[in-house]
Protein backbone atom coordinates (compact mmCIF):
# COMPACT_ATOMS: atom_id res chain seq x y z
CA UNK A 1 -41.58 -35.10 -86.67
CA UNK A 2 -39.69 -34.42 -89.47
CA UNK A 3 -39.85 -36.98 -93.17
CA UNK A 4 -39.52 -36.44 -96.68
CA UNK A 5 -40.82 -37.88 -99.84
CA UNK A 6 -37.65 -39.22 -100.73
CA UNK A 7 -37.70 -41.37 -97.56
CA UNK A 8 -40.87 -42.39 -98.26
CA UNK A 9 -39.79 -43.25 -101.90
CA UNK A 10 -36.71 -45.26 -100.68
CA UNK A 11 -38.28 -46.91 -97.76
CA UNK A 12 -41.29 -48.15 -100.16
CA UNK A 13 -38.52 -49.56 -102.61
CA UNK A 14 -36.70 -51.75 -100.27
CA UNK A 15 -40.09 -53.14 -98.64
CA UNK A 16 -40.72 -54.03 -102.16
CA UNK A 17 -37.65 -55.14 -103.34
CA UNK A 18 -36.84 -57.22 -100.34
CA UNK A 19 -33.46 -55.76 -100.13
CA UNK A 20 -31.06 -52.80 -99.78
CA UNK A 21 -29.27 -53.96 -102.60
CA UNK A 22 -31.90 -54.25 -105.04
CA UNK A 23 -33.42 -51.29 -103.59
CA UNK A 24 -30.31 -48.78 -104.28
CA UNK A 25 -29.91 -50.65 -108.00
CA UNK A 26 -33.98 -49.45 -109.17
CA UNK A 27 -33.20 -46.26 -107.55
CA UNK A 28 -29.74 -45.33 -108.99
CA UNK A 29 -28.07 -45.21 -105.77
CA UNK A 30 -25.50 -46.61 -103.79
CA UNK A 31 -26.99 -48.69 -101.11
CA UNK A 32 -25.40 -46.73 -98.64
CA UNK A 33 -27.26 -43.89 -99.28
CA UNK A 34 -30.58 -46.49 -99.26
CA UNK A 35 -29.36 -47.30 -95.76
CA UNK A 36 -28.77 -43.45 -94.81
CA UNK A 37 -32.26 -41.95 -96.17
CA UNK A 38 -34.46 -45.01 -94.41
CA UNK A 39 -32.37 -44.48 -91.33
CA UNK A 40 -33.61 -40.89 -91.09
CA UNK A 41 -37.17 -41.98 -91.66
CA UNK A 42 -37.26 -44.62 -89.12
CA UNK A 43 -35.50 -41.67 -86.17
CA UNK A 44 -38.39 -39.35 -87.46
CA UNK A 45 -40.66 -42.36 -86.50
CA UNK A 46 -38.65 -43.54 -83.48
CA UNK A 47 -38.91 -46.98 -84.45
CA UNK A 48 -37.15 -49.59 -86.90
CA UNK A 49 -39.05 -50.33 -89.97
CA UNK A 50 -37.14 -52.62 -92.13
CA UNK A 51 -34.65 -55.14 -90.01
CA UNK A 52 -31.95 -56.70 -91.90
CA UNK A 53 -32.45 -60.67 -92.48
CA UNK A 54 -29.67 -62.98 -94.12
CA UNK A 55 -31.12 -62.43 -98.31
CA UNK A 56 -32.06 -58.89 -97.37
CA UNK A 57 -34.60 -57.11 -95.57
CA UNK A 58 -38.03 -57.42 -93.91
CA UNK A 59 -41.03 -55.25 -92.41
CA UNK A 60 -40.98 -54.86 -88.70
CA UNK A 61 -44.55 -54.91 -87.18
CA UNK A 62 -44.57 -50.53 -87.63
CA UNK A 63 -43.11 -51.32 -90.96
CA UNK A 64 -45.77 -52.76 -92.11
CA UNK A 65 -48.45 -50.50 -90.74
CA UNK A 66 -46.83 -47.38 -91.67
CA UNK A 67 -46.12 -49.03 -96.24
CA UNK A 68 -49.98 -49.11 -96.82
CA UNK A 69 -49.73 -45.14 -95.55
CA UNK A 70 -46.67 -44.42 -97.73
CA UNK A 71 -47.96 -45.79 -100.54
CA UNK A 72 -50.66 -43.32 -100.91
CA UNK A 73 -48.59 -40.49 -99.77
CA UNK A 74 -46.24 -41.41 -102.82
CA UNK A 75 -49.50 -41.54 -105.07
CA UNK A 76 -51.07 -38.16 -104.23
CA UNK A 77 -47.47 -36.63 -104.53
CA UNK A 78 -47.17 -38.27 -108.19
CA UNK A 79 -50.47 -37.38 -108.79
CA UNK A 80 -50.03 -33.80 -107.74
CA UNK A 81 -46.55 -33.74 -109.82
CA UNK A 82 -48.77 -34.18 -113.04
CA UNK A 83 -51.07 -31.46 -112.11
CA UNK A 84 -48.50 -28.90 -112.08
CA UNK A 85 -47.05 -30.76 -115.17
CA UNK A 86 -50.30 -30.59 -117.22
CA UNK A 87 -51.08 -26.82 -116.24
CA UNK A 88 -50.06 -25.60 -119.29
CA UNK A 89 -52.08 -28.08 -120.98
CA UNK A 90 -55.36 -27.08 -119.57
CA UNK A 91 -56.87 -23.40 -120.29
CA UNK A 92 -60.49 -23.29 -118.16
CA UNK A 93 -62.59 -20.66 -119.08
CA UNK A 94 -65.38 -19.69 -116.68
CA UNK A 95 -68.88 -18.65 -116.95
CA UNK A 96 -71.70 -18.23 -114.56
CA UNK A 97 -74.76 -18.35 -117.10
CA UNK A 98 -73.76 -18.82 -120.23
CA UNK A 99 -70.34 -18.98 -121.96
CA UNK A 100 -70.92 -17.44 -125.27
CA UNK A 101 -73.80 -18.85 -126.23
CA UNK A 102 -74.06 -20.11 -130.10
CA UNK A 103 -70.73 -19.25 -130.64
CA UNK A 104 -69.51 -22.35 -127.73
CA UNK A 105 -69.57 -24.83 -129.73
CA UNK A 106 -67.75 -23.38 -132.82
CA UNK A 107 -65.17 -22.23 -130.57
CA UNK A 108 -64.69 -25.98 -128.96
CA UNK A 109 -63.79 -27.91 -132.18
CA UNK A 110 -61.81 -25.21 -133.90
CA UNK A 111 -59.75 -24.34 -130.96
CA UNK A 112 -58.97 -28.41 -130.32
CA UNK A 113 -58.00 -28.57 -134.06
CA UNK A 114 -55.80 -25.44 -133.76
CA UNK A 115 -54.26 -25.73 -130.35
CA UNK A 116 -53.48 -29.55 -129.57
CA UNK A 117 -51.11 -29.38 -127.00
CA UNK A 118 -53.43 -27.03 -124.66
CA UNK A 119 -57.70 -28.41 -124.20
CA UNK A 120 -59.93 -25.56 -123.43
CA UNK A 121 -62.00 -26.68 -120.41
CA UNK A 122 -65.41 -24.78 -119.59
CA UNK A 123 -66.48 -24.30 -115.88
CA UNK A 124 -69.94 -23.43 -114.87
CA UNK A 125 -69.67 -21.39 -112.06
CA UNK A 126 -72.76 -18.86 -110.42
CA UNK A 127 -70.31 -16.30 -108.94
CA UNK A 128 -69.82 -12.52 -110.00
CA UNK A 129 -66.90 -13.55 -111.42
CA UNK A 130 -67.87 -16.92 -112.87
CA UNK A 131 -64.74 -18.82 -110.78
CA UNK A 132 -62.18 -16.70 -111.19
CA UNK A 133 -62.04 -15.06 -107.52
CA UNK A 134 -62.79 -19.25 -106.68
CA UNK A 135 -59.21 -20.10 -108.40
CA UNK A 136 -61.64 -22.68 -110.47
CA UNK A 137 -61.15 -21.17 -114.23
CA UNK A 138 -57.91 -19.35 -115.29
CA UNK A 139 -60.42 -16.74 -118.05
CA UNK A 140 -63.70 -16.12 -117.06
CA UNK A 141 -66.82 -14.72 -119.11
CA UNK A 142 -68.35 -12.06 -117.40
CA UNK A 143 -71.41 -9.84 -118.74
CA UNK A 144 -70.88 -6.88 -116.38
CA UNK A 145 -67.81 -4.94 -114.71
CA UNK A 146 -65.16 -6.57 -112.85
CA UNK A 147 -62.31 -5.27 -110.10
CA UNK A 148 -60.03 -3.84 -112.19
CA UNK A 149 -57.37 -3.14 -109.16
CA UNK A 150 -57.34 -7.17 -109.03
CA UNK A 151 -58.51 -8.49 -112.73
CA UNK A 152 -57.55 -7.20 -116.46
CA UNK A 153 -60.59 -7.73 -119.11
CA UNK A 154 -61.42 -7.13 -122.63
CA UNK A 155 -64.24 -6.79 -124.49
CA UNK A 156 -64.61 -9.61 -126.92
CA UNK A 157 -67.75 -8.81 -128.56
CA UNK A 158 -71.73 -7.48 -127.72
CA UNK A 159 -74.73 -8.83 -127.03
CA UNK A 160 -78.57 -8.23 -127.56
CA UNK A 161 -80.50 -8.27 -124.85
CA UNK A 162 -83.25 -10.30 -124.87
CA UNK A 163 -86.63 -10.74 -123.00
CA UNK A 164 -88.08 -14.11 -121.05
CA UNK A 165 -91.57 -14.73 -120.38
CA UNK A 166 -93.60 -17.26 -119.88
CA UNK A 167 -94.32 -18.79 -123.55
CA UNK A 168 -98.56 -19.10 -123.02
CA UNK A 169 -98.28 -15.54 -121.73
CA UNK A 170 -101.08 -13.66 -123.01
CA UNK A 171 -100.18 -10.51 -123.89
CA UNK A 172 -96.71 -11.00 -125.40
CA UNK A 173 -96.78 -15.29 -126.92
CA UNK A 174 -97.12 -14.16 -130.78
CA UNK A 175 -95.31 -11.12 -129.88
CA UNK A 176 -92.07 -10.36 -131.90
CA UNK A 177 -90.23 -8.01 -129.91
CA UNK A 178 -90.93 -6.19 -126.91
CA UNK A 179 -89.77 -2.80 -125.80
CA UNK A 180 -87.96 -2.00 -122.22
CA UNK A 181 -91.38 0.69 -121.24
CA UNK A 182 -93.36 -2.29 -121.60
CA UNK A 183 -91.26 -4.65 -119.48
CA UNK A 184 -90.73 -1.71 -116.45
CA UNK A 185 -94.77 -2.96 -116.62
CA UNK A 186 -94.23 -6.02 -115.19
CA UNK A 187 -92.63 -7.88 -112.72
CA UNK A 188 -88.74 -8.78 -113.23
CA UNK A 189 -86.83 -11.62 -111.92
CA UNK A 190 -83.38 -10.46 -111.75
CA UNK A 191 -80.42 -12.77 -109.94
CA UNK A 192 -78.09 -9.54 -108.01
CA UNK A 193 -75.12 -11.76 -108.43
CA UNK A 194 -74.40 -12.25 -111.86
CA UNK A 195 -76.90 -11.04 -113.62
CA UNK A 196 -77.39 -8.18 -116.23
CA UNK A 197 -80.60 -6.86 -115.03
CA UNK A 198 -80.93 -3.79 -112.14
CA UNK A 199 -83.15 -0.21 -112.20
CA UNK A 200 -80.01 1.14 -114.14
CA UNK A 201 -82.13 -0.17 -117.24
CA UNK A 202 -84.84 1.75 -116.77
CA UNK A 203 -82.86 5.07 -115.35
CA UNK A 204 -84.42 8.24 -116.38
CA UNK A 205 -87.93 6.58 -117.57
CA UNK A 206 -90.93 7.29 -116.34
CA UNK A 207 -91.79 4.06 -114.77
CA UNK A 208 -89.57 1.39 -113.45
CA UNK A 209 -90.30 -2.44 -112.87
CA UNK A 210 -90.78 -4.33 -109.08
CA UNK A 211 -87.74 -6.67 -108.96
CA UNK A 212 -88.29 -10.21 -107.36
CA UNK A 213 -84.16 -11.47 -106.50
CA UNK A 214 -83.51 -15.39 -108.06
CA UNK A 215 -80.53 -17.27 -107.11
CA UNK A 216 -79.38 -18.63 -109.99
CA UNK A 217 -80.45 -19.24 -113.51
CA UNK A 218 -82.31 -22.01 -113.09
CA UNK A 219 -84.49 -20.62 -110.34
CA UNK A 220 -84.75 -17.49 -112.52
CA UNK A 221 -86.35 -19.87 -115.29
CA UNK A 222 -88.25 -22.14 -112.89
CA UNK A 223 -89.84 -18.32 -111.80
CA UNK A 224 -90.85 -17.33 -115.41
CA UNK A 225 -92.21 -20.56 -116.45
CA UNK A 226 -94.72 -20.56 -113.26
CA UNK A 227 -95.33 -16.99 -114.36
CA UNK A 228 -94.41 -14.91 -111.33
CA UNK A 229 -92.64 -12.39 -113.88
CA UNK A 230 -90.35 -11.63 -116.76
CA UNK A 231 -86.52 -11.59 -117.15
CA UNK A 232 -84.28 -9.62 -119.42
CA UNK A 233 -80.87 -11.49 -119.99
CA UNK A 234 -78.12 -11.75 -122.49
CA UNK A 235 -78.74 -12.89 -125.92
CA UNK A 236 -76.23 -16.28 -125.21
CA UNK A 237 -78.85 -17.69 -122.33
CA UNK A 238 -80.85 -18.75 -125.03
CA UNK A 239 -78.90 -21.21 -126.48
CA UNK A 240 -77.25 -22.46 -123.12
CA UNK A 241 -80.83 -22.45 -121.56
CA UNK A 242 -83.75 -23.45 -123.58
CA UNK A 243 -86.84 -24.71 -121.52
CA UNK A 244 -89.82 -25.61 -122.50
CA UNK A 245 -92.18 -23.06 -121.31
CA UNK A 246 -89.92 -19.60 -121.85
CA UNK A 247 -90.15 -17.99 -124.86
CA UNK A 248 -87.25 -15.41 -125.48
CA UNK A 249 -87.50 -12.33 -127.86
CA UNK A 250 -85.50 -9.16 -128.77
CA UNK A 251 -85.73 -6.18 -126.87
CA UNK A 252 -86.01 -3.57 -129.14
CA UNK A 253 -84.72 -0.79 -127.60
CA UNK A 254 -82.42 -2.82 -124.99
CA UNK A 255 -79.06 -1.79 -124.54
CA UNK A 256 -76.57 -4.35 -125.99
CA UNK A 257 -74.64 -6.34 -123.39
CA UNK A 258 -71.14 -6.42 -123.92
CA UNK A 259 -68.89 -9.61 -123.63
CA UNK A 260 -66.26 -9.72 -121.18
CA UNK A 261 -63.07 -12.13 -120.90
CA UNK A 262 -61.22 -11.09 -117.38
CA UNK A 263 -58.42 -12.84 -115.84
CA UNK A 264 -55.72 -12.32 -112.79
CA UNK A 265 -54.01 -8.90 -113.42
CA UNK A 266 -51.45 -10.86 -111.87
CA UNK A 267 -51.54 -14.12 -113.49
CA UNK A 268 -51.68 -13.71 -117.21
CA UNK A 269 -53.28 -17.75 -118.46
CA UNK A 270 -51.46 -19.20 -120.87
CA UNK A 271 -52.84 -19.24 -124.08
CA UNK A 272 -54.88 -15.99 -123.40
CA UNK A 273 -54.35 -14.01 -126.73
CA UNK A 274 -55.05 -16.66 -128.82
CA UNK A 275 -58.11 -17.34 -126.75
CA UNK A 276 -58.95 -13.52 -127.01
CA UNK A 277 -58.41 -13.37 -131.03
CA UNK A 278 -60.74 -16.40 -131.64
CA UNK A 279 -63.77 -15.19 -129.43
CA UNK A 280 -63.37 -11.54 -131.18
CA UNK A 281 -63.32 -12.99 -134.46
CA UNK A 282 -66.48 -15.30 -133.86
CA UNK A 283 -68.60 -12.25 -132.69
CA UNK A 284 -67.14 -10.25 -135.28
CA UNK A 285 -68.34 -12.26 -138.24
CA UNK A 286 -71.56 -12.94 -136.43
């Protein structure tokens, strides 16, 4: 069975209209071409759906059954005609964590007053690549490496890296930084996905943590709180993440944690360099 929109469209306008003629007039046809296009809708359904009456037309018994169906074919197609029309409109940027933590906010109301006719939409997403392999964001904020046979990236700014503990902890609460020999110490809550945090860290030292796997960041927070261990994490978790209960503090000797924006190599977003040059300008005058 073979039908078109189009047929849909025309047979929905004569239902309405109660005629042929006042069908082809809202359409900007002729109504011999009303006739035609409903005729090839009703041999696709094998049955008549509009018979002709003396003032016009009226809705056989399948007629009626199949207009309620129609309708809402007609509405998802219109509705799916404005999504492709508003996709330049719309640039969603991706994170799994956090997006870029006390810089988010800035970066909302400046880029809505400087780039009207396209809203930045953030997507919280726990995958390694915060949505992007998911087709959900168009950028994506990432915090380690991505495919680069499938994705371009650029570095948009660094990080510190920051330690999580358990704020009543006793050997670190009035603590002002902490150093990574100290942390390979203790017990570290780590999320293999997406996070920051592996035995690279501690490569070459003389002692390296145990590693207890989290799925995501609020089970890595839910672990710290309850005390079953520490976590070392980007400096922006803190700001998208405070809870009661975690304190966070500066690794001293932590590597910084550079900040990633990848997209499709493919599919270059619209609106990407100007997205680029405001992220790299709000680290850079950090």
């Amino acid at each position: 069975m073979e039908w078109n929109l189009r047929e849909l469209r025309f047979f929905v306008a004569a239902a309405e209209a109660g005629s042929f003629t006042s069908a082809a007039a809202e359409l900007y046809v002729s109504q011999a071409a009303v006739s035609r296009t409903i005729a090839g809708l009703e041999a696709a359904a094998g049955e008549k759906l509009l018979r002709r009456v003396p003032r016009g037309c009226e809705l056989t018994s399948t007629g009626q059954q199949v207009l309620p169906h129609a309708r809402r074919v007609l509405a998802e197609a219109e509705r799916f005609t404005e999504f492709l029309r508003s996709r330049h409109g719309v640039l969603r940027l991706g994170y799994a964590w956090a997006a870029i933590g006390r810089h988010t906010a800035r970066l909302q109301r400046t880029w809505s007053q400087r780039h009207q006719a396209t809203a930045l939409e953030l997507i919280r997403h726990n995958s390694p690549t915060a949505g992007l392999s998911e087709g959900l964001c168009d950028v994506a904020v990432v915090r380690r490496a991505v495919d680069d046979r499938r994705f371009d990236s650029v570095v948009v700014g660094l990080e510190r890296r920051l330690v999580a503990f358990a704020s009543d902890d006793p050997q670190w609460a009035r603590r002002r930084q902490v150093r990574m020999a100290e942390i390979a110490e203790r017990t570290v809550i780590i999320d293999q996905r997406v996070g920051t945090t592996s035995g690279e860290l501690w490569h070459g030292a003389d002692r390296t943590p145990q590693f207890v796997e989290s799925t995501d960041v609020d089970s890595w927070l839910d672990a710290i709180v309850a005390g079953r261990g520490v976590g070392t994490t980007a400096e922006a978790t803190a700001y998208h993440h405070p809870r009661p209960g975690v304190s966070y503090r500066p690794i001293k000797d932590g590597p910084r944690i550079p900040v990633t924006l990848a997209w499709w190599r493919d599919e270059r977003p619209h609106g990407l360099s100007d997205l680029v040059d405001a992220i790299t300008e709000l680290y850079a005058t950090a």
